[in-house]
Protein backbone atom coordinates (compact mmCIF):
# COMPACT_ATOMS: atom_id res chain seq x y z
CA UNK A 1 71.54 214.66 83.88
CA UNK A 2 69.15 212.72 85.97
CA UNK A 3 66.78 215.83 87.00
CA UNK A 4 66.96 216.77 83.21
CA UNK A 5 65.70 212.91 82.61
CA UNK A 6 62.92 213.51 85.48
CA UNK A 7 61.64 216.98 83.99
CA UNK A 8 61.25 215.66 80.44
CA UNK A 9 59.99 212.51 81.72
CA UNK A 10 61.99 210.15 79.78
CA UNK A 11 62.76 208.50 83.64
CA UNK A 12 59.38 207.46 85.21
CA UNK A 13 61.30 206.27 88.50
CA UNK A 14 58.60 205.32 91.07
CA UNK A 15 55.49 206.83 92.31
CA UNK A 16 54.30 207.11 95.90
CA UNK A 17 51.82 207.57 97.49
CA UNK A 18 48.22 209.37 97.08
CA UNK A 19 50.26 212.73 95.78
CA UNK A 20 52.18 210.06 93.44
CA UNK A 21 55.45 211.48 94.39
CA UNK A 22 58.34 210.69 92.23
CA UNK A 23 61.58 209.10 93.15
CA UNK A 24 63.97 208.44 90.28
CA UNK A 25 67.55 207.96 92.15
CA UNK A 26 69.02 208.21 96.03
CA UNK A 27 72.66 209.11 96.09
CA UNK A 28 74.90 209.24 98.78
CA UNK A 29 78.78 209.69 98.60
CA UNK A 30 79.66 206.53 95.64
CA UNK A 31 76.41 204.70 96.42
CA UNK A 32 73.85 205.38 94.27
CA UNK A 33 70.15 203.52 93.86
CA UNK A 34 67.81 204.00 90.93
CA UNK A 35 64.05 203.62 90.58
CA UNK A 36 62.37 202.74 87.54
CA UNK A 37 59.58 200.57 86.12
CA UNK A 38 60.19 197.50 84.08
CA UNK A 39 59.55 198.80 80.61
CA UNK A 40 63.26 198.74 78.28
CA UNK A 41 62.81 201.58 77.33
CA UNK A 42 63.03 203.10 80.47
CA UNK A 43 66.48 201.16 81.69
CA UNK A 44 67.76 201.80 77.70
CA UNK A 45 67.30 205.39 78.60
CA UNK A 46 68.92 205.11 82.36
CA UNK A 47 71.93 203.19 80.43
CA UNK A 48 72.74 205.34 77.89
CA UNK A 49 72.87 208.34 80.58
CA UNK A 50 75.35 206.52 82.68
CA UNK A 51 77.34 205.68 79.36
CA UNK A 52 76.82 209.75 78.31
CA UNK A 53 78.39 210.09 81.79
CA UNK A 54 81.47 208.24 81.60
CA UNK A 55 82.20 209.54 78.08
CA UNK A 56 81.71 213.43 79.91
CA UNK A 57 83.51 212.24 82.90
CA UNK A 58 86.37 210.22 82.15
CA UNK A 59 84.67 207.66 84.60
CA UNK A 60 84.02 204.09 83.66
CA UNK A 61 80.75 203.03 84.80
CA UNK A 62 80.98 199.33 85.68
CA UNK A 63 77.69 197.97 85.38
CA UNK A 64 78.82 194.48 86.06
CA UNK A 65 78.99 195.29 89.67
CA UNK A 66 75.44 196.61 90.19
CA UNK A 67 72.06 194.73 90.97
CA UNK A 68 68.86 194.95 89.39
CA UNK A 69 65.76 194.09 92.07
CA UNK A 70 62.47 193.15 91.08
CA UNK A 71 59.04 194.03 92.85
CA UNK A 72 56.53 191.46 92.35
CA UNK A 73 58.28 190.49 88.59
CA UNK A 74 58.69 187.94 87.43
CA UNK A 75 62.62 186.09 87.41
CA UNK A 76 62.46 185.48 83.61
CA UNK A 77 61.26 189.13 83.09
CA UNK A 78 64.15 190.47 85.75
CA UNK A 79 66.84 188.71 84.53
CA UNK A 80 66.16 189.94 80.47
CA UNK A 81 66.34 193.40 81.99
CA UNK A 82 69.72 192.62 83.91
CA UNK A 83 71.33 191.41 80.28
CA UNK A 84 69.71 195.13 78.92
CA UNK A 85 71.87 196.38 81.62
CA UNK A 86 74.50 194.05 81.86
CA UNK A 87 74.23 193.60 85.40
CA UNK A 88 73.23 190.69 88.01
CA UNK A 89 69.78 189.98 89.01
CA UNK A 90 69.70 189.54 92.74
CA UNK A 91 66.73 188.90 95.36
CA UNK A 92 65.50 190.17 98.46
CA UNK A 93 65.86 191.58 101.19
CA UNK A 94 68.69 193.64 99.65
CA UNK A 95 71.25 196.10 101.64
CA UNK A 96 71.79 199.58 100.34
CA UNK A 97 73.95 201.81 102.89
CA UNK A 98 74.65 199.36 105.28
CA UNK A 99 70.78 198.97 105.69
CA UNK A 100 68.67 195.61 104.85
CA UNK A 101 65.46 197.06 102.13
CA UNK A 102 62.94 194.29 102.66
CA UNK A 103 63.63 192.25 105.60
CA UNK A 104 61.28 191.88 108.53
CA UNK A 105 62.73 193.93 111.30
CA UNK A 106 60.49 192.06 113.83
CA UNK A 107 62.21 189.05 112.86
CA UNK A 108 65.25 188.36 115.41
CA UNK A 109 67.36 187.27 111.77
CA UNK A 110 67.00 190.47 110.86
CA UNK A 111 69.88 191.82 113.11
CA UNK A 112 72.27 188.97 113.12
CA UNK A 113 74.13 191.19 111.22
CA UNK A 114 74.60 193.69 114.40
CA UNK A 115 75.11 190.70 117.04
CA UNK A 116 77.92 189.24 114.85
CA UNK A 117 79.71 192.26 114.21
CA UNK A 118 79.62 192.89 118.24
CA UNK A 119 80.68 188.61 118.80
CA UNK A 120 83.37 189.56 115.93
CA UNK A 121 84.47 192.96 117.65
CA UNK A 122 84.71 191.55 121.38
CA UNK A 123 86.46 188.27 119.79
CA UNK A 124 89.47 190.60 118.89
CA UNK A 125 90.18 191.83 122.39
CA UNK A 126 92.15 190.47 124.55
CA UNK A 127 90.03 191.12 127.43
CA UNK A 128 92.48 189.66 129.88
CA UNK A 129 94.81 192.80 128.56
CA UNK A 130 92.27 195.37 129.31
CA UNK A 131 91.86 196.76 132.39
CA UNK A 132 88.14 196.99 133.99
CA UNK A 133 88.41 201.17 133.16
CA UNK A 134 89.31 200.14 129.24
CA UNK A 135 86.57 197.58 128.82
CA UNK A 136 84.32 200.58 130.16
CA UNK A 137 86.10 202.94 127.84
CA UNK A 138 85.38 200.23 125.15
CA UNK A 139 82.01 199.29 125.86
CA UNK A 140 80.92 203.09 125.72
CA UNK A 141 83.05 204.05 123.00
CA UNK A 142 82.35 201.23 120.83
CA UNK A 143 80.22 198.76 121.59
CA UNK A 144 76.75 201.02 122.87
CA UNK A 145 77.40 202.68 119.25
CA UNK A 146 77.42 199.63 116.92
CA UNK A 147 73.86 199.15 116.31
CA UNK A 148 73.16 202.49 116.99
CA UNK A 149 72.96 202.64 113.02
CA UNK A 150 70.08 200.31 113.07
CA UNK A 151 68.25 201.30 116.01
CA UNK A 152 67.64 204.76 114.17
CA UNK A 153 65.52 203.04 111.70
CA UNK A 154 63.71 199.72 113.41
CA UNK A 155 62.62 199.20 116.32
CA UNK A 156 64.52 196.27 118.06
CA UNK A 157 62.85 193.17 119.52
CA UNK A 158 63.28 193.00 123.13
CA UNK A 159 65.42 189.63 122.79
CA UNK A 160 67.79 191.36 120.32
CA UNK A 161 68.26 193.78 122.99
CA UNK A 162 68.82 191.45 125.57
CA UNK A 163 71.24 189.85 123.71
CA UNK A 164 73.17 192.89 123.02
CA UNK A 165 73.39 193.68 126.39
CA UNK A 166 74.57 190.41 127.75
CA UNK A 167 77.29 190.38 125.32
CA UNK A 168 78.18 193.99 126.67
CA UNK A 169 77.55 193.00 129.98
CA UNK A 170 80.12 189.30 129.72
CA UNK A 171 82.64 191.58 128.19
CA UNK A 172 82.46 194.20 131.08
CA UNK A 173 82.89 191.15 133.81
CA UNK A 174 84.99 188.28 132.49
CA UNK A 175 88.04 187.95 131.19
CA UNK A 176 90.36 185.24 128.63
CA UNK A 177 91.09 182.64 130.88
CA UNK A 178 89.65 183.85 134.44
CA UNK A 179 86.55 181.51 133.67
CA UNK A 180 83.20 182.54 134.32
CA UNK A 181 82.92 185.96 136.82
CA UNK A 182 80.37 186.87 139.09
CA UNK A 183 78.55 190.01 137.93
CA UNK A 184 79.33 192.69 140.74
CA UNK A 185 76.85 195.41 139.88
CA UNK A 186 73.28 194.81 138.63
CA UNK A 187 73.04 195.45 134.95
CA UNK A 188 70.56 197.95 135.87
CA UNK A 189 72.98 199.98 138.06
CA UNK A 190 75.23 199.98 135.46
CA UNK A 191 73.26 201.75 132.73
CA UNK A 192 72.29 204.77 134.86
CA UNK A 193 73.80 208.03 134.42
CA UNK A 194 76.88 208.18 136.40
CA UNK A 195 75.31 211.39 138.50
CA UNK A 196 73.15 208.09 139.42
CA UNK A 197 75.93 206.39 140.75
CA UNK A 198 75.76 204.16 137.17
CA UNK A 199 78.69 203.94 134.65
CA UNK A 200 76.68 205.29 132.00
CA UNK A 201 76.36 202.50 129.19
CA UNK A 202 72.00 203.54 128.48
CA UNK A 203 69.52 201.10 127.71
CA UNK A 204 69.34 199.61 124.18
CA UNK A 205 65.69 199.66 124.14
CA UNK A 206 65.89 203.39 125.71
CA UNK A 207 68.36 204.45 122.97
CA UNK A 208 66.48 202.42 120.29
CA UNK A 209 63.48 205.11 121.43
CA UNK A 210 65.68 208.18 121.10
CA UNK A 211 67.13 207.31 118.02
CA UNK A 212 63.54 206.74 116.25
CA UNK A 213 62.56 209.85 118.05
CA UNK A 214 64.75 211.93 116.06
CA UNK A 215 62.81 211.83 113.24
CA UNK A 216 59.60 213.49 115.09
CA UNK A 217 61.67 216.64 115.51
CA UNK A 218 62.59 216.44 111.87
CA UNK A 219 59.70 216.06 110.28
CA UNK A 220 57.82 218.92 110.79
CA UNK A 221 61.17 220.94 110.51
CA UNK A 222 62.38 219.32 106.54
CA UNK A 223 59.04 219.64 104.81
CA UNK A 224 60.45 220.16 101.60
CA UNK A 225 63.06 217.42 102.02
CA UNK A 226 62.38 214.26 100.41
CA UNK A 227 61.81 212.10 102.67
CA UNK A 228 59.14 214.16 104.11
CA UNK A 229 56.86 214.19 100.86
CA UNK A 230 57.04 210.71 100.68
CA UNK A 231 55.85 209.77 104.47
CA UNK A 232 52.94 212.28 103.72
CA UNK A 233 52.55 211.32 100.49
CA UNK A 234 51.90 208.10 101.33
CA UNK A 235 50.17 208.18 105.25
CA UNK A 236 49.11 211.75 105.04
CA UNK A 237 49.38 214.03 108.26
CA UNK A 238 47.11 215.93 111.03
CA UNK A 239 45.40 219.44 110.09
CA UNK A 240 48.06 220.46 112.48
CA UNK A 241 50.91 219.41 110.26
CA UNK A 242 53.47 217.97 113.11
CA UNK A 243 52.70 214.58 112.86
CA UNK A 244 51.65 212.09 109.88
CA UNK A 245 48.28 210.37 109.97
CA UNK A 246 47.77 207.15 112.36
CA UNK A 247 44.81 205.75 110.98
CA UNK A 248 46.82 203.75 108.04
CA UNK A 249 47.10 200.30 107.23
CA UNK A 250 51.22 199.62 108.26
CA UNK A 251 52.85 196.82 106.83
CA UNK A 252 54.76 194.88 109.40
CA UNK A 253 58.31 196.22 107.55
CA UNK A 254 57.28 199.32 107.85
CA UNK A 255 59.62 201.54 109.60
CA UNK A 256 57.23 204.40 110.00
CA UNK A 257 55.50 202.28 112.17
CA UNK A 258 57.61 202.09 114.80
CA UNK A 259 58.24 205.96 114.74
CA UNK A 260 54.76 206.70 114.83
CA UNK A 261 53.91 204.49 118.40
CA UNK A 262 57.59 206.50 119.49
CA UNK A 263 55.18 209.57 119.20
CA UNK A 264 52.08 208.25 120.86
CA UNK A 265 54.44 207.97 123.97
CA UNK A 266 56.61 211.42 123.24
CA UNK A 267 53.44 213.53 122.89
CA UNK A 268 52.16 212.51 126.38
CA UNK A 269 55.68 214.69 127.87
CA UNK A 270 55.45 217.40 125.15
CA UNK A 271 53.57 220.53 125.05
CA UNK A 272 52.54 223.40 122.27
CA UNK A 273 53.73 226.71 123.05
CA UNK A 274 50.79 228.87 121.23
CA UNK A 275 51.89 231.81 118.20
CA UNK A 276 49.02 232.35 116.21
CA UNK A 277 47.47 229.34 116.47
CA UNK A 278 47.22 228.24 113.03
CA UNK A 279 48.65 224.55 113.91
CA UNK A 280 47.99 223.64 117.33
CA UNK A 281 44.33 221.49 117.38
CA UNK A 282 41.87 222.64 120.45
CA UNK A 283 40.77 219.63 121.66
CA UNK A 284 43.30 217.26 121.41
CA UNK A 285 46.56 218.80 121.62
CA UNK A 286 47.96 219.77 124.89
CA UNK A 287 48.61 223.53 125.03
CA UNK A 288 46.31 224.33 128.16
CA UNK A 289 46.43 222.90 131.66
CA UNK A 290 48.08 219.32 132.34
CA UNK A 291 45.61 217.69 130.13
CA UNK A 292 44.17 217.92 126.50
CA UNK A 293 40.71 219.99 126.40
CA UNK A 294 39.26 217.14 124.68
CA UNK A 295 40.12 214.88 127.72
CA UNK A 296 39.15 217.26 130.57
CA UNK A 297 35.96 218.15 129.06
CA UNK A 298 34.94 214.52 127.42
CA UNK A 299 31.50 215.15 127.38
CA UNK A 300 31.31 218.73 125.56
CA UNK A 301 34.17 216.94 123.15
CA UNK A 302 31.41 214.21 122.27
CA UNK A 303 29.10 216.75 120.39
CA UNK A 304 32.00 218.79 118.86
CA UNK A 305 31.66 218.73 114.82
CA UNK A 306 34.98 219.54 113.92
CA UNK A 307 37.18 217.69 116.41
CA UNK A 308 40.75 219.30 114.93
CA UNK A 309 39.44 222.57 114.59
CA UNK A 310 42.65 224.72 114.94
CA UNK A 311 42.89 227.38 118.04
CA UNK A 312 42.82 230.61 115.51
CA UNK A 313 39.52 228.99 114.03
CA UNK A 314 38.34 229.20 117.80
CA UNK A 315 39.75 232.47 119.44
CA UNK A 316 39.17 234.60 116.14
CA UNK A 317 42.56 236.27 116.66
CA UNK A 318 45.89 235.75 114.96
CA UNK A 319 48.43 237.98 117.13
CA UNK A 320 50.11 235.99 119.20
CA UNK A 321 48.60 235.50 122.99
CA UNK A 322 49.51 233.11 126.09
């Protein structure tokens, strides 16, 4: 019902971007978030779907336990469209999926949320009851995965991280009335692999990295997902299509951010393996030797017109060649 409401345009939702991509309405499992503008007539249409639904359905829609969020509206405005909905008008930041929309992720505040629910987790235990192979078991089945959640989306400040880890690392050492313990191992030692003679635990800042980095293998591979359209829809991307444009103007809550200086220090380890050509850049990607063309010839790079000029455009040849 909502893609019918899309296609004949009686939902505007939200437009993105310079390709003005639409998003109406995220769903996941019972959660479900809807974008529109602040016109009536708009949120008159989005109600009477959702009361079409319940009638088709047999399911009550309970509008009195949603929010309506405003950008850059005015309260008295917001809160005549929450009585059109019957709803609550509510602030920012808001929290869809576990997530905070809106908060400064910079901002150590921003992941109280994660550091409590660690304090609240490790406040449970009876550490004295554990033995030093269960608080291990605990730390790496539990505790290393907790924020994980987070640190796929923002990058953490390196206090946050800290602070992470010395909870982890207290738990690992101490126990309910032995008093304060001397730490055996450096923390260090501790993280490494355990072919490294560690116990395995990982670096939050290291996994934070990882975790972003997932999203530079998926976004060349999900181009018609989503998500996809609107990151190029609203940063645009390289001729060569694998990565989305750097020269933007981020906001500091931008998440994209983040992910983007992940791939400034991914690309140095990664190289293209060359088909026909058609998106791997000349000069500046690294498919030839240990260093980009561009960078091991800077001087013939100067007085190169087209500085992403694809390899096909070069070699004149689209079979595949090594």
């Amino acid at each position: 019902m909502l893609l019918r409401a899309e296609e004949r345009n009686a939902l505007e939702g939200f437009r993105v971007g310079r390709n003005n991509t639409r998003v109406t309405h995220l769903q996941f499992a019972d959660d479900t978030i809807f974008f529109s503008n602040a016109s009536g007539e708009d949120l008159q249409t989005l109600k009477s779907l959702l009361l079409v639904f319940g009638q088709i359905s047999g399911l009550k829609v309970n509008l009195d336990k949603s929010n309506i969020y405003g950008i850059n509206l005015e309260h008295n405005h917001l809160y005549r469209l929450a009585d059109l909905l019957d709803c609550k008008a509510s602030g920012w930041p808001m929290s869809y999926l576990g997530l905070p929309l809106g908060g400064n992720p910079r901002a150590c505040g921003f992941w109280d949320p994660v550091v409590e629910r660690i304090s609240k987790r490790l406040d449970g235990w009876q550490k004295a009851f554990l033995s030093f192979g269960g608080r291990i078991t605990f730390i790496q089945s539990c505790l290393t995965h907790m924020p994980c959640y987070f640190l796929s989306l923002f990058k953490i400040p390196a206090s946050v991280a800290a602070k992470i880890e010395r909870l982890q690392r207290d738990f690992l050492w101490s126990g309910v009335g032995e008093g304060k313990r001397d730490h055996l191992v450096s923390w260090d030692v501790v993280c490494k692999p355990k072919a490294l003679g560690g116990l395995g635990f990982g670096k939050i800042a290291l996994r934070n990295v990882a975790l972003l980095g997932k999203w530079l293998w998926r976004y060349p591979r999900e181009g018609s997902a989503l998500w996809h359209k609107v990151i190029l829809s609203i940063y645009g991307s390289h001729s060569n299509g694998w990565d989305a444009n750097t020269i933007v103007r981020w906001s500091h809550r931008c998440p994209w951010k983040a992910i983007v200086q992940v791939f400034q220090e991914f690309s140095k380890f990664t190289r293209f393996v060359v088909g026909n050509g058609d998106r791997i850049r000349f000069w500046e990607d690294l498919w030839w030797g240990d260093q980009s063309l561009g960078s091991q010839y800077p001087r013939l790079f100067r007085i190169v017109m087209d500085k992403n000029i694809p390899i096909s455009s070069i070699l004149g040849s689209t079979r595949p060649f090594s």
